[in-house]
C-alpha atoms as a PDB file:
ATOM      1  CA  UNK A   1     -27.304   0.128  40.351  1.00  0.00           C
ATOM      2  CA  UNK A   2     -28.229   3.140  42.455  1.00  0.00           C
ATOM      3  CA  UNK A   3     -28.112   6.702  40.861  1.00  0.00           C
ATOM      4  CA  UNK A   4     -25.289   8.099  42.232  1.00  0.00           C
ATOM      5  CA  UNK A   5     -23.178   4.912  40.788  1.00  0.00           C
ATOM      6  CA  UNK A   6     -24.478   5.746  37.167  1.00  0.00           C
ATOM      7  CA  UNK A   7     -23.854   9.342  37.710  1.00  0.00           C
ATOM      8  CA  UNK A   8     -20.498   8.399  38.527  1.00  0.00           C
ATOM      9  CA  UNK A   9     -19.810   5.849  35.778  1.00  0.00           C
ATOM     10  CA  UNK A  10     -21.109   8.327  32.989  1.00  0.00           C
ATOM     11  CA  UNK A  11     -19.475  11.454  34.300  1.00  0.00           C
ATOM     12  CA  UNK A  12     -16.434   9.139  33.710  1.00  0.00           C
ATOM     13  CA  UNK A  13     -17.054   7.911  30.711  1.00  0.00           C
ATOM     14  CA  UNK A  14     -17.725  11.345  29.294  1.00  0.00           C
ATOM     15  CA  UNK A  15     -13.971  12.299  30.860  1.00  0.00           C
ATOM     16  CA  UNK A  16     -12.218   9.670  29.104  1.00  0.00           C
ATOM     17  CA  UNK A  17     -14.111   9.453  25.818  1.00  0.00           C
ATOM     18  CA  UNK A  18     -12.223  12.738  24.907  1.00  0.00           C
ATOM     19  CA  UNK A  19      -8.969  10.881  25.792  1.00  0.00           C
ATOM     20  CA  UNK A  20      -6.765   8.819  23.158  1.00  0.00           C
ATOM     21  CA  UNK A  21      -3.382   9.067  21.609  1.00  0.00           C
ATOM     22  CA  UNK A  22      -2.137  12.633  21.889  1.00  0.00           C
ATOM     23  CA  UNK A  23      -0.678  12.620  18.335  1.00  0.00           C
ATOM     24  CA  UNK A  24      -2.760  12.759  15.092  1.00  0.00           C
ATOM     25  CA  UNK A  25      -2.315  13.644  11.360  1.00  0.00           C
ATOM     26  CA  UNK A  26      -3.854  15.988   9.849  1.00  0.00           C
ATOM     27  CA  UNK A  27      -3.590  17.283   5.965  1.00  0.00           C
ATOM     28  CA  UNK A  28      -6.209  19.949   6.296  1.00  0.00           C
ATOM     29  CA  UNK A  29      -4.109  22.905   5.674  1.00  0.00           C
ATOM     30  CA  UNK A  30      -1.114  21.898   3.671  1.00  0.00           C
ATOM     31  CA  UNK A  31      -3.043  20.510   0.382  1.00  0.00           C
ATOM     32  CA  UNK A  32      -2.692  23.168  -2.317  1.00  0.00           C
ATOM     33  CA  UNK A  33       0.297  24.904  -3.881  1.00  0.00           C
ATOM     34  CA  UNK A  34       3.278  26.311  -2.091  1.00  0.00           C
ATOM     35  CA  UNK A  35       6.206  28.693  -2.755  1.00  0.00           C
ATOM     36  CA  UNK A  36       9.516  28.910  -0.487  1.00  0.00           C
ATOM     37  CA  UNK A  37      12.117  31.212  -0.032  1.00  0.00           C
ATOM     38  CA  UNK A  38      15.357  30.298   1.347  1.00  0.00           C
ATOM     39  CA  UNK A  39      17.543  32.536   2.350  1.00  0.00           C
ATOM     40  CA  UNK A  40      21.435  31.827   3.252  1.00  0.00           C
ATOM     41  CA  UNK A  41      23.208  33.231   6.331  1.00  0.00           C
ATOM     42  CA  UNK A  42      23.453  36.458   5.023  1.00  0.00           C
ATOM     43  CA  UNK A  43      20.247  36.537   3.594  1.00  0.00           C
ATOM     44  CA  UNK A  44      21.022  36.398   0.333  1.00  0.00           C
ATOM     45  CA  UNK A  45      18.308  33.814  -1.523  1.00  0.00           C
ATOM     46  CA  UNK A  46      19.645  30.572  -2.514  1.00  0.00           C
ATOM     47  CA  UNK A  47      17.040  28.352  -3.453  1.00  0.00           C
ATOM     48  CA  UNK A  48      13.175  29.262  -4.343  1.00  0.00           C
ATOM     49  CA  UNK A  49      10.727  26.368  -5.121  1.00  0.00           C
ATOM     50  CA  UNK A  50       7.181  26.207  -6.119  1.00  0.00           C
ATOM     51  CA  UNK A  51       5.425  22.849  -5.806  1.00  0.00           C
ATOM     52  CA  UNK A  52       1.811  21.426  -4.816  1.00  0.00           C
ATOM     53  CA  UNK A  53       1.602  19.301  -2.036  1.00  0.00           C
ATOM     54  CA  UNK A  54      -0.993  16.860  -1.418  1.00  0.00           C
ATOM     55  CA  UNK A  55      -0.765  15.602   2.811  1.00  0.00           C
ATOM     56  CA  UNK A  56      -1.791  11.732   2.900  1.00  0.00           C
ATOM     57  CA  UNK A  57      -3.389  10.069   5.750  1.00  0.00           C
ATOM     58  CA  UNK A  58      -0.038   8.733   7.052  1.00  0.00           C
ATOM     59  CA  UNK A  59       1.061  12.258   7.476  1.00  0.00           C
ATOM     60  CA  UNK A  60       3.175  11.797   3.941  1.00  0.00           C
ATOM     61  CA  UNK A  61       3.293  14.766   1.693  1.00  0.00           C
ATOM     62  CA  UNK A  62       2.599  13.939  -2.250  1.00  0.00           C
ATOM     63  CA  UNK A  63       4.157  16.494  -4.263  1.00  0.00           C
ATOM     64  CA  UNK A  64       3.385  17.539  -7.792  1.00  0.00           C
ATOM     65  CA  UNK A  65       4.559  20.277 -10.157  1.00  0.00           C
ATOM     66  CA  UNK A  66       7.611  21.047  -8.303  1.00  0.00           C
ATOM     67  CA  UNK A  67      10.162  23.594  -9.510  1.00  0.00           C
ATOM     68  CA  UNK A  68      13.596  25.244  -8.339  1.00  0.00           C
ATOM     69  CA  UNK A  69      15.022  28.115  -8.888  1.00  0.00           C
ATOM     70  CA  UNK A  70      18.813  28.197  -7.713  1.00  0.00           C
ATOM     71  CA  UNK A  71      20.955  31.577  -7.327  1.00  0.00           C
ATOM     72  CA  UNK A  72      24.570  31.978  -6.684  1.00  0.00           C
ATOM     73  CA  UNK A  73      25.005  28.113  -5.341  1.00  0.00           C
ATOM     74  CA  UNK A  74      26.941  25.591  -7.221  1.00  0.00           C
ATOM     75  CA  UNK A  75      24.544  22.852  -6.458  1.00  0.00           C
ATOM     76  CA  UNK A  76      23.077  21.276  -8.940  1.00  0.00           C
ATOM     77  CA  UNK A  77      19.574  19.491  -9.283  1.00  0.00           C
ATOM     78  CA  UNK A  78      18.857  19.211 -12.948  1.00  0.00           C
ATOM     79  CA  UNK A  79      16.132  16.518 -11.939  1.00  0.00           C
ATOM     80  CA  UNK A  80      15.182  15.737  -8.422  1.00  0.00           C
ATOM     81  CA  UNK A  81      12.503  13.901  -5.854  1.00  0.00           C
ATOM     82  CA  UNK A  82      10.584  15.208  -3.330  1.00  0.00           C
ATOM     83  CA  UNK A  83       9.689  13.474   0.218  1.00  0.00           C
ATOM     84  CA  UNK A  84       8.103  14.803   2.743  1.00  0.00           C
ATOM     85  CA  UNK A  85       5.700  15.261   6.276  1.00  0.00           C
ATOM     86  CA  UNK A  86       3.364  17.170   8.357  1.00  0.00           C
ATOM     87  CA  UNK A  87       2.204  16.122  11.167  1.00  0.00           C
ATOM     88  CA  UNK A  88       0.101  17.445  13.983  1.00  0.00           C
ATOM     89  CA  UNK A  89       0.539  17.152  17.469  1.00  0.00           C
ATOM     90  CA  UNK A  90      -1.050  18.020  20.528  1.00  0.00           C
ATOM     91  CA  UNK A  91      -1.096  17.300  24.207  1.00  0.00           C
ATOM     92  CA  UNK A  92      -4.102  16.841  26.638  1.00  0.00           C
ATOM     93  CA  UNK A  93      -4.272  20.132  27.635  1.00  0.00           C
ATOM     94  CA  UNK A  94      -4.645  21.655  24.640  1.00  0.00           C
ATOM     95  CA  UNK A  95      -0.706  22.562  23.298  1.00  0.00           C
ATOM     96  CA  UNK A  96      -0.762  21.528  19.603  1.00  0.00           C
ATOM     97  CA  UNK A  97       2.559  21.556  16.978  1.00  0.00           C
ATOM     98  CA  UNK A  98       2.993  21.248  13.544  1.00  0.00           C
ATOM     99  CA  UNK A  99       5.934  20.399  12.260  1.00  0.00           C
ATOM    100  CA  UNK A 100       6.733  20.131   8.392  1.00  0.00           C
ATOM    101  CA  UNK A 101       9.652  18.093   6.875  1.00  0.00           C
ATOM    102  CA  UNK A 102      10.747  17.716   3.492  1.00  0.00           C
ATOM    103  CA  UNK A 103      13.468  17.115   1.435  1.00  0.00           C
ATOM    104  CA  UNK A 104      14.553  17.395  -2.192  1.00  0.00           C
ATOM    105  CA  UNK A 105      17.521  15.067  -3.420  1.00  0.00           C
ATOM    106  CA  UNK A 106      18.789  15.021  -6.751  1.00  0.00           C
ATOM    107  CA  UNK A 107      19.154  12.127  -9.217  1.00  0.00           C
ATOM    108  CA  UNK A 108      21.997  11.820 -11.162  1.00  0.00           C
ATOM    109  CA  UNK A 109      25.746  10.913 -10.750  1.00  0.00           C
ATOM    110  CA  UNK A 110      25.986  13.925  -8.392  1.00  0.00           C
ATOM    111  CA  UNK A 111      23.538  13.857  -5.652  1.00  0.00           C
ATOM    112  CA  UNK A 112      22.318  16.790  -3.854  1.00  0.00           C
ATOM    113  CA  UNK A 113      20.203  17.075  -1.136  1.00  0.00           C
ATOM    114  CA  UNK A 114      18.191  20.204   0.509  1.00  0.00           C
ATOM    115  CA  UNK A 115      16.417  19.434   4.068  1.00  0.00           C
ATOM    116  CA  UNK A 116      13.935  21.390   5.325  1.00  0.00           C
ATOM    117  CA  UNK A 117      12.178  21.147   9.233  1.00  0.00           C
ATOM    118  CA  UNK A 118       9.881  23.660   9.975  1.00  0.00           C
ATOM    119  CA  UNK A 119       6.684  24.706  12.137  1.00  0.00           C
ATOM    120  CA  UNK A 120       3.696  25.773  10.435  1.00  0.00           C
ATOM    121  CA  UNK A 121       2.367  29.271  12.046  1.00  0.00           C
ATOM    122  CA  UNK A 122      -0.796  31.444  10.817  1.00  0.00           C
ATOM    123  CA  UNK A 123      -0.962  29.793   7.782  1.00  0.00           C
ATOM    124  CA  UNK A 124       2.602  30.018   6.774  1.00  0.00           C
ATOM    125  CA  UNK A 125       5.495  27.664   6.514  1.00  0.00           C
ATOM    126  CA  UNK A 126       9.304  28.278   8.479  1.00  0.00           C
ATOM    127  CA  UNK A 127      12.271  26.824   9.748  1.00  0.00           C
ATOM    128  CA  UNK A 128      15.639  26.020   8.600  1.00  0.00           C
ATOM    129  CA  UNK A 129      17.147  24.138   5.575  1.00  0.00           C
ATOM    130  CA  UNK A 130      20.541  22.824   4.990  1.00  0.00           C
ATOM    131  CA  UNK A 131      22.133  21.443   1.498  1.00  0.00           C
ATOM    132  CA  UNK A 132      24.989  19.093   1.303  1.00  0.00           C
ATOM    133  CA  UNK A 133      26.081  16.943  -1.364  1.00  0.00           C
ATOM    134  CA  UNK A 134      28.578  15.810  -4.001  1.00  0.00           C
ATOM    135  CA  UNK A 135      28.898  19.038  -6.330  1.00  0.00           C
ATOM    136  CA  UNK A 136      31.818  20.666  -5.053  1.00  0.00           C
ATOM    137  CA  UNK A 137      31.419  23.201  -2.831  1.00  0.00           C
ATOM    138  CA  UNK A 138      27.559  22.603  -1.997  1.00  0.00           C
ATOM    139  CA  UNK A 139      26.851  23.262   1.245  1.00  0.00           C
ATOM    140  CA  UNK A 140      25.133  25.507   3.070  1.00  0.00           C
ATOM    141  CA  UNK A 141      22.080  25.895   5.735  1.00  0.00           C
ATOM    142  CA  UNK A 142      19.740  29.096   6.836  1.00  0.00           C
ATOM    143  CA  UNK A 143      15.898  29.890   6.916  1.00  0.00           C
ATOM    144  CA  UNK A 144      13.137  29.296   4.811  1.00  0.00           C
ATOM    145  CA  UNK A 145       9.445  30.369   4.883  1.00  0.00           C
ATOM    146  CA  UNK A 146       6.680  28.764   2.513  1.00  0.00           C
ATOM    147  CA  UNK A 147       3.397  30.905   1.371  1.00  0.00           C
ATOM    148  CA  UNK A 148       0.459  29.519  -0.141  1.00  0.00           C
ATOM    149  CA  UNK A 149       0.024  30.135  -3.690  1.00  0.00           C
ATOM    150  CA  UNK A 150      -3.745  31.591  -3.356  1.00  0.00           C
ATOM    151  CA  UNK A 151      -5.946  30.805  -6.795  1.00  0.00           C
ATOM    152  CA  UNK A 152      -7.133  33.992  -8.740  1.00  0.00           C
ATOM    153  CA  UNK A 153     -10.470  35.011  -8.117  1.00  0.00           C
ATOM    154  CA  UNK A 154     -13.598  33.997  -9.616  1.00  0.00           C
ATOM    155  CA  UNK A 155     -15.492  37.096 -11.929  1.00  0.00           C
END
């Protein structure tokens, strides 16, 4: 094989070894506590929550130590479960997204359900939610943002 042929072949193996599916999952930023916020239409808060999520290999969140607080919304959700994901995306050249889903359904006779779909951004979680569900008169939708809960410091 003459130089100029192996020059060739490696310059494009070197191209395409950086080449492969243009989705991955990641849970590098997303293990640790959380809090939310979300607001209502009129920006009035309906729902906060508190909960630590744990992001799996599959691009799964685990969740832990979850609590909600509810104000002024019939809903109920006097024990629930938590599902959720966060994945990362990213194109070849560079454009990467990710997006955060979760949702928290009630158990009971009367189930409840709050979806949320998000983006993450600078280290912070937002997007919309919407709840629907078999309490009467619980519905409603608007925007959420998540913070991480950062641990006290060390003295």
């Amino acid at each position: 094989m003459n130089k100029s042929a192996a020059v060739l072949l490696l310059g494009i193996t070197l191209v395409f070894s950086g080449c492969g599916s243009n989705s991955t999952t990641t849970n590098a930023n997303i293990n640790g506590t959380w809090s939310a916020t979300l607001a209502n239409s009129t920006l009035a808060n309906m729902f906060t929550f508190s909960t630590h999520l744990t992001g799996n290999a599959d691009g799964s969140l685990g969740t832990t130590n979850f609590t909600l607080t509810m104000n002024n919304t019939p809903c109920t959700f006097s024990s629930s479960t938590e599902t959720g994901t966060f994945t990362l995306t990213g194109t070849f050249n560079g454009q990467v997204s990710v997006k955060f889903h979760y949702v928290i359904m009630s158990t009971g006779v009367e189930v409840n359900t709050i979806t949320l779909d998000g983006t993450v951004s600078g280290g912070q979680i937002s997007g919309s939610w919407t709840v629907s569900g078999a309490t009467a008169n619980c519905s409603g939708f608007g925007t959420f943002t998540m913070n991480p809960v950062l641990a006290p410091m060390m003295r």
